[in-house]
PDB file of N, CA and C in Angstrom:
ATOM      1  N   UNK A   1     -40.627  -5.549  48.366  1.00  0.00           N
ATOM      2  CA  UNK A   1     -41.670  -6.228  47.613  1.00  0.00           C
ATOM      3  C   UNK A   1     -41.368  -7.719  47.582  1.00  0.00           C
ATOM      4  N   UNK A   2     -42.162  -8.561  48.028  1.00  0.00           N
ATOM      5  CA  UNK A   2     -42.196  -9.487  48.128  1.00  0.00           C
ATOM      6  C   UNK A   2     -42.346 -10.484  46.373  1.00  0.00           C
ATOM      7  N   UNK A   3     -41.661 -11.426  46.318  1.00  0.00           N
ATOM      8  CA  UNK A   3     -41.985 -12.406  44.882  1.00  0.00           C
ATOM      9  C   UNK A   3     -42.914 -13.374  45.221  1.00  0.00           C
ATOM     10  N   UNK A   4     -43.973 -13.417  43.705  1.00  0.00           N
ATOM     11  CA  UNK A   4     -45.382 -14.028  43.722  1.00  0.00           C
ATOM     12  C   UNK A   4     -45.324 -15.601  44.956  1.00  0.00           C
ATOM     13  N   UNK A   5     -43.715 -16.371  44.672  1.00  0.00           N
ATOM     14  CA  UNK A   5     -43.930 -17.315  45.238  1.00  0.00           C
ATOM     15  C   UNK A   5     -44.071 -17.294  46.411  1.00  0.00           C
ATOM     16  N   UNK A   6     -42.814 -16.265  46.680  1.00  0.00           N
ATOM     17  CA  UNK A   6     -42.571 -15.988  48.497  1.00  0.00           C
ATOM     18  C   UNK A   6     -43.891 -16.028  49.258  1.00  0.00           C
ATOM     19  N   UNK A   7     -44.341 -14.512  48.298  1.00  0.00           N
ATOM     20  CA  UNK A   7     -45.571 -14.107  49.048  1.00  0.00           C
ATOM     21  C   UNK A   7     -46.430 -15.197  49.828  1.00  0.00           C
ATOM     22  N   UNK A   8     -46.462 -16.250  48.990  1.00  0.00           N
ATOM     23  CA  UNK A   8     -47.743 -17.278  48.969  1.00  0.00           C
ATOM     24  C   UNK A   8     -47.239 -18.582  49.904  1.00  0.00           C
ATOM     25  N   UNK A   9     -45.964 -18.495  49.876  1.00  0.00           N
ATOM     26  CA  UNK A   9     -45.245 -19.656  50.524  1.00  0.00           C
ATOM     27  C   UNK A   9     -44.950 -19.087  51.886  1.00  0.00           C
ATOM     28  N   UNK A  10     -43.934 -18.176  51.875  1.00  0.00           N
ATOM     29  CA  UNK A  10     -43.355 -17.914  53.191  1.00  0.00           C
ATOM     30  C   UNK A  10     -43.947 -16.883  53.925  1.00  0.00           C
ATOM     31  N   UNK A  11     -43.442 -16.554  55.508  1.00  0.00           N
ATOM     32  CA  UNK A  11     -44.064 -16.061  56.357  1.00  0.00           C
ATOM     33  C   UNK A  11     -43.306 -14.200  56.418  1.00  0.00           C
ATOM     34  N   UNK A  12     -42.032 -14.483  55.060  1.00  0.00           N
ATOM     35  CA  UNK A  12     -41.351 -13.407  55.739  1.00  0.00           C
ATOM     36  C   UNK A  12     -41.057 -12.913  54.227  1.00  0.00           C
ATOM     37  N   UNK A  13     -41.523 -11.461  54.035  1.00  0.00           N
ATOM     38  CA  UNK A  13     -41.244 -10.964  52.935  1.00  0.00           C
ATOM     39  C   UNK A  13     -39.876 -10.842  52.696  1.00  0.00           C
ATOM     40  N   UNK A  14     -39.738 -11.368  50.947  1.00  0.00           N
ATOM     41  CA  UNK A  14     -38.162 -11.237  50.620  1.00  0.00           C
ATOM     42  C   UNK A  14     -38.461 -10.328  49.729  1.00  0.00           C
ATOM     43  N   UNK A  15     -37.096  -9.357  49.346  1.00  0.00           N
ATOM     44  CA  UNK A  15     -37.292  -8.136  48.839  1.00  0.00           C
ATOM     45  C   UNK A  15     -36.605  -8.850  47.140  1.00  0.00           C
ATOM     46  N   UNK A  16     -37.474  -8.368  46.250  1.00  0.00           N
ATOM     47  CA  UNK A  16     -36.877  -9.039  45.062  1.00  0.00           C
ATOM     48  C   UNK A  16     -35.706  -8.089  44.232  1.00  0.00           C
ATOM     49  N   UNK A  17     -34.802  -8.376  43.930  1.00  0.00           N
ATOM     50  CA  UNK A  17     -33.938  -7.961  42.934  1.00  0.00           C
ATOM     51  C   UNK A  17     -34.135  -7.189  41.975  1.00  0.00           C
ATOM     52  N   UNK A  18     -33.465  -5.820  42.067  1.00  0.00           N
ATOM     53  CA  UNK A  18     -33.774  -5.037  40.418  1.00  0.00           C
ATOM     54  C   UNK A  18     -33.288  -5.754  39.355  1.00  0.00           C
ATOM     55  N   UNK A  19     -33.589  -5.712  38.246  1.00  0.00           N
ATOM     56  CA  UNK A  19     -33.550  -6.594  36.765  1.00  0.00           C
ATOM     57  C   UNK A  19     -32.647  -5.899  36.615  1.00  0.00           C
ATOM     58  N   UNK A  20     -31.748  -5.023  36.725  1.00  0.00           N
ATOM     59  CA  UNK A  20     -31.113  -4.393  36.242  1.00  0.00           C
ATOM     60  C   UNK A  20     -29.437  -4.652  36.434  1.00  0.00           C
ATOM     61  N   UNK A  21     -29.544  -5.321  37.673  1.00  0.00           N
ATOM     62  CA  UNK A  21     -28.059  -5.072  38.834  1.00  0.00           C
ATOM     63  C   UNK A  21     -28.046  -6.831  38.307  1.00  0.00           C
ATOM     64  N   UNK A  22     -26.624  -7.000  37.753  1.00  0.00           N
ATOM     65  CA  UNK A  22     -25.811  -7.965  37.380  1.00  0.00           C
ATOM     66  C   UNK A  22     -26.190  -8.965  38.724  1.00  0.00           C
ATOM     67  N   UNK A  23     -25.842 -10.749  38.220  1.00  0.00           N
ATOM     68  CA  UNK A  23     -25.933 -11.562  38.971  1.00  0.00           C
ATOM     69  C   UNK A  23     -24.651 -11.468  39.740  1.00  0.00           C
ATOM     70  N   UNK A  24     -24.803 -11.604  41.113  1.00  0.00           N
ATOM     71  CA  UNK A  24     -23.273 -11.815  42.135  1.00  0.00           C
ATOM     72  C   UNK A  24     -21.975 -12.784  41.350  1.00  0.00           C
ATOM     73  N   UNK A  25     -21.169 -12.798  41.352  1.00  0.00           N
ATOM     74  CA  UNK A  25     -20.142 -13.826  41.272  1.00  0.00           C
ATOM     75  C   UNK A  25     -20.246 -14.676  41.758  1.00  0.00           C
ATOM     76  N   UNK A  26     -20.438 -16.123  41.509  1.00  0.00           N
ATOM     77  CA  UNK A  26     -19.972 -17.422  42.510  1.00  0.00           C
ATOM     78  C   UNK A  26     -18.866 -17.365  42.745  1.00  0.00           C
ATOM     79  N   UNK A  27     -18.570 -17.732  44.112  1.00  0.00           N
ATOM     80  CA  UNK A  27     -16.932 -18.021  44.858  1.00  0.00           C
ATOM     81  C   UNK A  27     -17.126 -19.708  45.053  1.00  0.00           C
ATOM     82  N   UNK A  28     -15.349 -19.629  44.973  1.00  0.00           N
ATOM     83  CA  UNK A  28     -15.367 -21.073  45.097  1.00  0.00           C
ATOM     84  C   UNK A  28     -15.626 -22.026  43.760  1.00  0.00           C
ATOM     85  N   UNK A  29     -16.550 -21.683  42.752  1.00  0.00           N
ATOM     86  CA  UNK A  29     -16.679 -22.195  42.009  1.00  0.00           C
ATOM     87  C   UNK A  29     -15.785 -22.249  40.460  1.00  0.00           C
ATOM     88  N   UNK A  30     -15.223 -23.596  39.857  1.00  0.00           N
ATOM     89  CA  UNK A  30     -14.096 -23.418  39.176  1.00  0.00           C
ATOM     90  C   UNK A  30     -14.371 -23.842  37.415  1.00  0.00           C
ATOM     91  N   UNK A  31     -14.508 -23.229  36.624  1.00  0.00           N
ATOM     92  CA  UNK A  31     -14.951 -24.112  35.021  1.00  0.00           C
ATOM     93  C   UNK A  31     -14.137 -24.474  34.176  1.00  0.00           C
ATOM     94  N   UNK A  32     -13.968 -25.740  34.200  1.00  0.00           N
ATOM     95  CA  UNK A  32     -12.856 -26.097  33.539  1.00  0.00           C
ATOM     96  C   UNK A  32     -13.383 -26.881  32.416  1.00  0.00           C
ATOM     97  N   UNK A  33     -12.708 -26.533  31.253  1.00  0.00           N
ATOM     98  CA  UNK A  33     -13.159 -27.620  29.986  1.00  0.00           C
ATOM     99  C   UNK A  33     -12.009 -28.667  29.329  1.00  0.00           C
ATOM    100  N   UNK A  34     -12.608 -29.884  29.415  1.00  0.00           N
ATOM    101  CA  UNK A  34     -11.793 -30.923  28.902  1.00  0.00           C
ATOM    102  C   UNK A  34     -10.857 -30.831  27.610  1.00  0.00           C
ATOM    103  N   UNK A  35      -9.887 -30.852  27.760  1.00  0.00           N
ATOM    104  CA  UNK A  35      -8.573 -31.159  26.584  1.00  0.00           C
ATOM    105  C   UNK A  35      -9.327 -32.166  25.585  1.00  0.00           C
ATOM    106  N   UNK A  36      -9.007 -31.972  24.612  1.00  0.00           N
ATOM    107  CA  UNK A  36      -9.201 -32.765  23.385  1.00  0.00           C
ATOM    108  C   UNK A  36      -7.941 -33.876  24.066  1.00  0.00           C
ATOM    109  N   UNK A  37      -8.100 -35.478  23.318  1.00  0.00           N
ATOM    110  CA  UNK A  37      -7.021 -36.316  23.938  1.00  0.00           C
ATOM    111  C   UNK A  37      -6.574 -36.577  22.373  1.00  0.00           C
ATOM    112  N   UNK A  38      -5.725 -36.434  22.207  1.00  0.00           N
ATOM    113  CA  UNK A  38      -5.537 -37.600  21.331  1.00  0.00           C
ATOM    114  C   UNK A  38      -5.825 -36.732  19.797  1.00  0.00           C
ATOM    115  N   UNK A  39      -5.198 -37.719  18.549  1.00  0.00           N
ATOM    116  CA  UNK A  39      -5.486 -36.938  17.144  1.00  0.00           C
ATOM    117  C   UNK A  39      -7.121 -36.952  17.030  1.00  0.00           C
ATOM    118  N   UNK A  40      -7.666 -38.021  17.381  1.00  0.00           N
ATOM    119  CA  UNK A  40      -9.142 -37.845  17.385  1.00  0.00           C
ATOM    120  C   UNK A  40      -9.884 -36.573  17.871  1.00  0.00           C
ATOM    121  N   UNK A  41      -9.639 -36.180  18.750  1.00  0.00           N
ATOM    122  CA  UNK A  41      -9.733 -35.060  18.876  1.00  0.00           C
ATOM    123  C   UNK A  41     -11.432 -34.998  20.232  1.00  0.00           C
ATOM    124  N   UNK A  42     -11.131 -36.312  20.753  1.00  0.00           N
ATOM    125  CA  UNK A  42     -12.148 -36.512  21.635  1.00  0.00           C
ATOM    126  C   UNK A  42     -11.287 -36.955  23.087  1.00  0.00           C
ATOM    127  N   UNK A  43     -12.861 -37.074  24.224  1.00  0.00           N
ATOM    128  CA  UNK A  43     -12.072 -37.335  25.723  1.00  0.00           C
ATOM    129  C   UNK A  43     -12.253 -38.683  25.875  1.00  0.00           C
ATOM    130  N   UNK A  44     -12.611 -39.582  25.316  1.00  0.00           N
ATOM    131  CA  UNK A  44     -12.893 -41.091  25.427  1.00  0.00           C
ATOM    132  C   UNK A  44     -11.331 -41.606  24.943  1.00  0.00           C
ATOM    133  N   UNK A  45     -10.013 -41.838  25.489  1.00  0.00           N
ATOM    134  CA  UNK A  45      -9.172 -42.090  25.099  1.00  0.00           C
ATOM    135  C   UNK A  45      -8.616 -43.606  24.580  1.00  0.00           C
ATOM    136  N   UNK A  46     -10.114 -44.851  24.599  1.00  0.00           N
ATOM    137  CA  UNK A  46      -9.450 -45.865  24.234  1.00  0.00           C
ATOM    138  C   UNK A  46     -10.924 -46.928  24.553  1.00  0.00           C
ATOM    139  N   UNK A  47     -12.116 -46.569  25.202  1.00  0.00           N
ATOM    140  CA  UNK A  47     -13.163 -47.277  25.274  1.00  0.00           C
ATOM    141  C   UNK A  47     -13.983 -47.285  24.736  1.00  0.00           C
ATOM    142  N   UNK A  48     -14.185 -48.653  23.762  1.00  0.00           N
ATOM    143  CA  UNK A  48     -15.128 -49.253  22.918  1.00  0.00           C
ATOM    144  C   UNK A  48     -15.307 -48.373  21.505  1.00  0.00           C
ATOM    145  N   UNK A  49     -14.205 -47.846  21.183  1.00  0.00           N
ATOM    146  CA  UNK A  49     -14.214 -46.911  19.831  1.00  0.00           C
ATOM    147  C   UNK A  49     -14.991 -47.477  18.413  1.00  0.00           C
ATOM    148  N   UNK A  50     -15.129 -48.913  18.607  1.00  0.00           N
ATOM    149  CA  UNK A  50     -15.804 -49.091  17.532  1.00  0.00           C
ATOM    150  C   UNK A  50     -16.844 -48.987  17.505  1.00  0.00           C
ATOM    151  N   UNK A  51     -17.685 -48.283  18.661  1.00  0.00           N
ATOM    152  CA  UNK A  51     -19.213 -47.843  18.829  1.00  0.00           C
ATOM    153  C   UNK A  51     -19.826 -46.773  17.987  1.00  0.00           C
ATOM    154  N   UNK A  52     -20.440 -46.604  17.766  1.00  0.00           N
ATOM    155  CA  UNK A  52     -20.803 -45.028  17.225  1.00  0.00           C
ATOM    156  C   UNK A  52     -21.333 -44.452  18.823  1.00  0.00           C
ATOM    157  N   UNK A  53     -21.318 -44.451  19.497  1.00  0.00           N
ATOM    158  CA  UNK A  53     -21.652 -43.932  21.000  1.00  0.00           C
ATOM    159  C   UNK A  53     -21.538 -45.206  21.798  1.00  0.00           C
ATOM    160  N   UNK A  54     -21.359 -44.760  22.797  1.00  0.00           N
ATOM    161  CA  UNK A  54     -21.081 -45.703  24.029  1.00  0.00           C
ATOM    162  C   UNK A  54     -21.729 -44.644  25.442  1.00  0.00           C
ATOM    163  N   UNK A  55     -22.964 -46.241  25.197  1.00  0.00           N
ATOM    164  CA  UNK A  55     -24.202 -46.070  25.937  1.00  0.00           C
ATOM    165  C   UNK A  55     -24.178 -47.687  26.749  1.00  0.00           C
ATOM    166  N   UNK A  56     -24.524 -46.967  28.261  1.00  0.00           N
ATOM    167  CA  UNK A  56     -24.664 -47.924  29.390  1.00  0.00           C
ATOM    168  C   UNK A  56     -25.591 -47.570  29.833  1.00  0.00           C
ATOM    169  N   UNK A  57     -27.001 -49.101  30.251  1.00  0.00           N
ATOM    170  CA  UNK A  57     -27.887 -48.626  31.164  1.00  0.00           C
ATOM    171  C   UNK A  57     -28.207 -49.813  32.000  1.00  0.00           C
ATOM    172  N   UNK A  58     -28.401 -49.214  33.215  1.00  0.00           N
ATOM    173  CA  UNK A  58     -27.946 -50.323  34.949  1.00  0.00           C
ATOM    174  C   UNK A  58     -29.269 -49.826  35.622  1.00  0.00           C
ATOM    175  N   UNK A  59     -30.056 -51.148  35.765  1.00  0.00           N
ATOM    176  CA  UNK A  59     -31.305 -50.866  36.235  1.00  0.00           C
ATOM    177  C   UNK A  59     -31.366 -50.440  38.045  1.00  0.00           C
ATOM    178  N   UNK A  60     -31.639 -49.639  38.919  1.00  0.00           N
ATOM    179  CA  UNK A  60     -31.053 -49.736  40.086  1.00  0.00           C
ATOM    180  C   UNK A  60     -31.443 -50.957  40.603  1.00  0.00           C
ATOM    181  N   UNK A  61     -32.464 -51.982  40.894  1.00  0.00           N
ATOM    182  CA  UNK A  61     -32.498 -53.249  41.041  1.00  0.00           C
ATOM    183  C   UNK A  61     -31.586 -53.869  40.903  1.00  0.00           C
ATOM    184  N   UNK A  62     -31.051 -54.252  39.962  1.00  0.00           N
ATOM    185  CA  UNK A  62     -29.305 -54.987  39.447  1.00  0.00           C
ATOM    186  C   UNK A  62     -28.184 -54.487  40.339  1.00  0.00           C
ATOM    187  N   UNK A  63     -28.063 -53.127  41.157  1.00  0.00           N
ATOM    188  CA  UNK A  63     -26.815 -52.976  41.516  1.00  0.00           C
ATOM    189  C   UNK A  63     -26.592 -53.936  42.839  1.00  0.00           C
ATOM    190  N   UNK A  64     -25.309 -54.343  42.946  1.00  0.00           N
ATOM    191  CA  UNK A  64     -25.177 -55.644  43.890  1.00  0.00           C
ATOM    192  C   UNK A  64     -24.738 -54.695  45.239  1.00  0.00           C
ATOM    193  N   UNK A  65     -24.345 -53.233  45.334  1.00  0.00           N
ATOM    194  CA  UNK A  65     -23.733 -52.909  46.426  1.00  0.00           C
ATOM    195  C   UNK A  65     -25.113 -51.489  46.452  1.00  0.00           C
ATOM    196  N   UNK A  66     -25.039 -50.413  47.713  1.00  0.00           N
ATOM    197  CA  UNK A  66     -25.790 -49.961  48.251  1.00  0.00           C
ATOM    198  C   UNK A  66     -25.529 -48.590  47.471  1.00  0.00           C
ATOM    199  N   UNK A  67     -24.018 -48.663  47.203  1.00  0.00           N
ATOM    200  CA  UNK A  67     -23.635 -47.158  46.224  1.00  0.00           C
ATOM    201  C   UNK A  67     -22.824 -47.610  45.540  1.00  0.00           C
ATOM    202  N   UNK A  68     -23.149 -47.238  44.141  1.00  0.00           N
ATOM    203  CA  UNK A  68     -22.182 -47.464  43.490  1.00  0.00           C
ATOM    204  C   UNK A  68     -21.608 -46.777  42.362  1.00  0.00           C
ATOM    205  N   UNK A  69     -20.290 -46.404  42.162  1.00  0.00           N
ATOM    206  CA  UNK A  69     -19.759 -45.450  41.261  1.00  0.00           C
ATOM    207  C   UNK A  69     -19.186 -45.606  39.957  1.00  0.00           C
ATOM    208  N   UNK A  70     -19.629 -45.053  38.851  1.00  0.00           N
ATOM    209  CA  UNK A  70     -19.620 -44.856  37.606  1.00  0.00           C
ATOM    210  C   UNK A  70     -18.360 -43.779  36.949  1.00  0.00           C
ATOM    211  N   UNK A  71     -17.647 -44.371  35.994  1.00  0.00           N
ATOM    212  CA  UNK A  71     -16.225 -43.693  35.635  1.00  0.00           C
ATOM    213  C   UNK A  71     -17.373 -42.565  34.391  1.00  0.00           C
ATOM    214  N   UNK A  72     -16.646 -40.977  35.156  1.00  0.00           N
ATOM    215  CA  UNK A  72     -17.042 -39.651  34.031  1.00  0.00           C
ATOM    216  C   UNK A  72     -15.928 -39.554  33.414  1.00  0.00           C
ATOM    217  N   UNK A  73     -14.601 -40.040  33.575  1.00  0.00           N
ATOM    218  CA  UNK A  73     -13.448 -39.317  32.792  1.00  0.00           C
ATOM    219  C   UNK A  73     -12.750 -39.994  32.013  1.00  0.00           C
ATOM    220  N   UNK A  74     -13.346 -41.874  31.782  1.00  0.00           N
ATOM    221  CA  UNK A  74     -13.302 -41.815  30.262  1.00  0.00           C
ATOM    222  C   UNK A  74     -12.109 -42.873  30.820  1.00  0.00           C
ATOM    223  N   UNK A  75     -10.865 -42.841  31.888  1.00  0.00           N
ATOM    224  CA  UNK A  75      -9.983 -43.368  32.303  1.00  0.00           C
ATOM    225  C   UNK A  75     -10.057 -44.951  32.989  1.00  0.00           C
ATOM    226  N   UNK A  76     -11.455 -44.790  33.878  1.00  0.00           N
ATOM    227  CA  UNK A  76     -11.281 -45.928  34.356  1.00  0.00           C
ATOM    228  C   UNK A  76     -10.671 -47.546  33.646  1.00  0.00           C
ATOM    229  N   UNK A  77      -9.916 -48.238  34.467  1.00  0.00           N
ATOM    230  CA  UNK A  77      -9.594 -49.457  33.220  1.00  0.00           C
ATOM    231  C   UNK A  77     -10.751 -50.668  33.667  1.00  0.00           C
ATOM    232  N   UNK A  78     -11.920 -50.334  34.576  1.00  0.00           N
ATOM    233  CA  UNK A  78     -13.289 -51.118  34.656  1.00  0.00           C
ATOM    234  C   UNK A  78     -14.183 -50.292  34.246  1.00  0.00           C
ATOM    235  N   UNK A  79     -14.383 -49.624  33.298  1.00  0.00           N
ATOM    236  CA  UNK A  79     -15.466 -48.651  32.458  1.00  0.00           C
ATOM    237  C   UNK A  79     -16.312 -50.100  32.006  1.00  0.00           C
ATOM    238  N   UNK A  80     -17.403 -49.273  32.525  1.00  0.00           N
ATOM    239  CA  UNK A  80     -18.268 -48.106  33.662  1.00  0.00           C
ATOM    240  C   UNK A  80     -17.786 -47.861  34.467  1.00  0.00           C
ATOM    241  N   UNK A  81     -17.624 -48.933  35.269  1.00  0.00           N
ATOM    242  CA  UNK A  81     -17.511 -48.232  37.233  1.00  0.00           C
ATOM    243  C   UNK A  81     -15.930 -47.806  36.958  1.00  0.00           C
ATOM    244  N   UNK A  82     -16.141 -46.814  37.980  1.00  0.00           N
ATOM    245  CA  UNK A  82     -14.913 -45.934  38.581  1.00  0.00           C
ATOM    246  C   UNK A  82     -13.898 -47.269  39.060  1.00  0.00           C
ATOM    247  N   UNK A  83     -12.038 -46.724  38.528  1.00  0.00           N
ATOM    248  CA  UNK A  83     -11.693 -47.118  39.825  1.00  0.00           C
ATOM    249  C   UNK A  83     -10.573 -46.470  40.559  1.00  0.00           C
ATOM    250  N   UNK A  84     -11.271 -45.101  40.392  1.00  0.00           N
ATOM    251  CA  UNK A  84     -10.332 -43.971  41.071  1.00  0.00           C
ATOM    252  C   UNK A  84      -8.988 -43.447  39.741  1.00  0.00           C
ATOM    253  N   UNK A  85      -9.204 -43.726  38.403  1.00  0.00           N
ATOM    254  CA  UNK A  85      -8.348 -43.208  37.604  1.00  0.00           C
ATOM    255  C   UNK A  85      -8.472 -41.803  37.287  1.00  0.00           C
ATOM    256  N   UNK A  86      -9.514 -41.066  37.511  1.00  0.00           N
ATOM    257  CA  UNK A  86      -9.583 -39.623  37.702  1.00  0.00           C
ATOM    258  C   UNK A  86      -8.730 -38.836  38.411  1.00  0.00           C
ATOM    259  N   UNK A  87      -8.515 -39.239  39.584  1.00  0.00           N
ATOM    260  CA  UNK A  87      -7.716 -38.500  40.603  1.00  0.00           C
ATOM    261  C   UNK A  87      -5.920 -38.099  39.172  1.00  0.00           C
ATOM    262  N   UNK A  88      -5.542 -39.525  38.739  1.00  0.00           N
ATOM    263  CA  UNK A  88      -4.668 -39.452  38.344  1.00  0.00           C
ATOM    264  C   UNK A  88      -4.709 -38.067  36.989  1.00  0.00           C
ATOM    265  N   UNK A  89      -5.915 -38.292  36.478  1.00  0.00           N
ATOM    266  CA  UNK A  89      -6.386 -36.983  35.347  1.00  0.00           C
ATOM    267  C   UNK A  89      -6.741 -36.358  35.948  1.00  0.00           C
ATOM    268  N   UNK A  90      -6.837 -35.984  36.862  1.00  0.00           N
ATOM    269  CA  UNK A  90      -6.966 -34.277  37.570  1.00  0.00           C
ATOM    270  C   UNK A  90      -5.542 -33.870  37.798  1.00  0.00           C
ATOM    271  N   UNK A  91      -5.103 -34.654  38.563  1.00  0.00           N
ATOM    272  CA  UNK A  91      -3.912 -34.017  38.833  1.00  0.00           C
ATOM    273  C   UNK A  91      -2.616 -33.521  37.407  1.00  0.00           C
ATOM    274  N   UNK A  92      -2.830 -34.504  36.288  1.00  0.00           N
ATOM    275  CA  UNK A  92      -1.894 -34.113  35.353  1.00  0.00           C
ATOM    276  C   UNK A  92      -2.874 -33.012  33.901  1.00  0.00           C
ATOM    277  N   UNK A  93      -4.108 -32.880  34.561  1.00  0.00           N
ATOM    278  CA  UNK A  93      -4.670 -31.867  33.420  1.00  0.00           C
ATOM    279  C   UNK A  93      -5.383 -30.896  34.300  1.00  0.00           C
ATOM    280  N   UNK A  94      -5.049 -30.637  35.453  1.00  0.00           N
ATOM    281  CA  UNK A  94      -6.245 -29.813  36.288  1.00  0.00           C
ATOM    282  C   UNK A  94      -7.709 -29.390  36.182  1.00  0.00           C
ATOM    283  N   UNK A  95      -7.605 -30.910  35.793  1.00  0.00           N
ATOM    284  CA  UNK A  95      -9.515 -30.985  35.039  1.00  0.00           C
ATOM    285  C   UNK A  95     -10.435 -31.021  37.062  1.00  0.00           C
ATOM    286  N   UNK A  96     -11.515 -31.366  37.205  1.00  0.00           N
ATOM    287  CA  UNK A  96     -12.013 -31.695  38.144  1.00  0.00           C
ATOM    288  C   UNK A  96     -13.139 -32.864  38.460  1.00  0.00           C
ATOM    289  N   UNK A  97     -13.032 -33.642  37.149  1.00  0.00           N
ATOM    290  CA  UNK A  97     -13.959 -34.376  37.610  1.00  0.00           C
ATOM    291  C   UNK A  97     -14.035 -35.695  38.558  1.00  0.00           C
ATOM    292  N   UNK A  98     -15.110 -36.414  38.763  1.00  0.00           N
ATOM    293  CA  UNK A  98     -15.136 -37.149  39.638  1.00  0.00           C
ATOM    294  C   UNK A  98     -16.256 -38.258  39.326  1.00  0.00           C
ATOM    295  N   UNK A  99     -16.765 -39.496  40.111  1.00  0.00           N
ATOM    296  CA  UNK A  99     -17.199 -40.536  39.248  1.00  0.00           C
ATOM    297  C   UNK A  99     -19.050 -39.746  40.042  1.00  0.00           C
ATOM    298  N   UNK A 100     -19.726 -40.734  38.789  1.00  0.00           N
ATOM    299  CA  UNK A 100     -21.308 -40.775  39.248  1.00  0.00           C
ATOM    300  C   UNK A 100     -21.414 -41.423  40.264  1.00  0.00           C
ATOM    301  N   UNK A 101     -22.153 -41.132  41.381  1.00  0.00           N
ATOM    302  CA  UNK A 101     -23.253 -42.018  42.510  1.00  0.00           C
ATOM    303  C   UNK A 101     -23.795 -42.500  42.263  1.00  0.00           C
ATOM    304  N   UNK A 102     -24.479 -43.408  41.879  1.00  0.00           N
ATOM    305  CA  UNK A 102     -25.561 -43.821  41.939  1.00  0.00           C
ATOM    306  C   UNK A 102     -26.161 -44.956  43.644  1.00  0.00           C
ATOM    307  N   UNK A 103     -27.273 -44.270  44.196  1.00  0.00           N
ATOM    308  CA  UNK A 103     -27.468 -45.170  45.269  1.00  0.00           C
ATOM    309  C   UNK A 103     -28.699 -46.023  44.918  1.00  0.00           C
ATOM    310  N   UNK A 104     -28.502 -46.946  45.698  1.00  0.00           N
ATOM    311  CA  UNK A 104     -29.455 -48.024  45.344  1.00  0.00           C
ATOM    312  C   UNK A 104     -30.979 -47.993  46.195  1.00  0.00           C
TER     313      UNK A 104
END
């Protein structure tokens, strides 16, 4: 039995899934959740704490290079942009993250 979209889209019936039979396992895929840092008890370990949030916004017009990367792990010592201080927090917390893309 083909699904409403298939049907209407594609040339080749796909057989749909019983509701019943559990989703497959992803392979390969790893979930890791961030360590609390610190007595604070947050992952921002030292940038702009006197904020009540720390919010950045970069119009893509403004960016001066073609790609450019944004620090997720809180480490970089040029926050915003990345400058590869993650690698160093992956490796000593087996976290996985990595910086934003943004292309221009």
């Amino acid at each position: 039995m083909a699904t409403p979209f298939c049907a209407a889209a594609c040339r080749f019936p796909v057989a749909a899934r019983p509701s019943a039979q559990a989703p497959r396992p992803r392979r390969g895929v790893v979930a890791v959740r961030a360590e609390a840092a610190g007595a604070g008890g947050g992952i921002n370990p030292a940038i702009r704490k006197e904020e009540d949030k720390v919010v950045d916004t970069v119009l893509t017009g403004e960016l001066a290079k073609p790609l450019t990367a944004y620090c997720r792990c809180w480490r970089s010592g040029t926050f915003p942009l990345c400058n590869g201080a993650h690698v160093k927090h992956n490796k000593a917390t087996g976290d996985n993250v990595g910086p934003l893309l943004v292309k221009k």
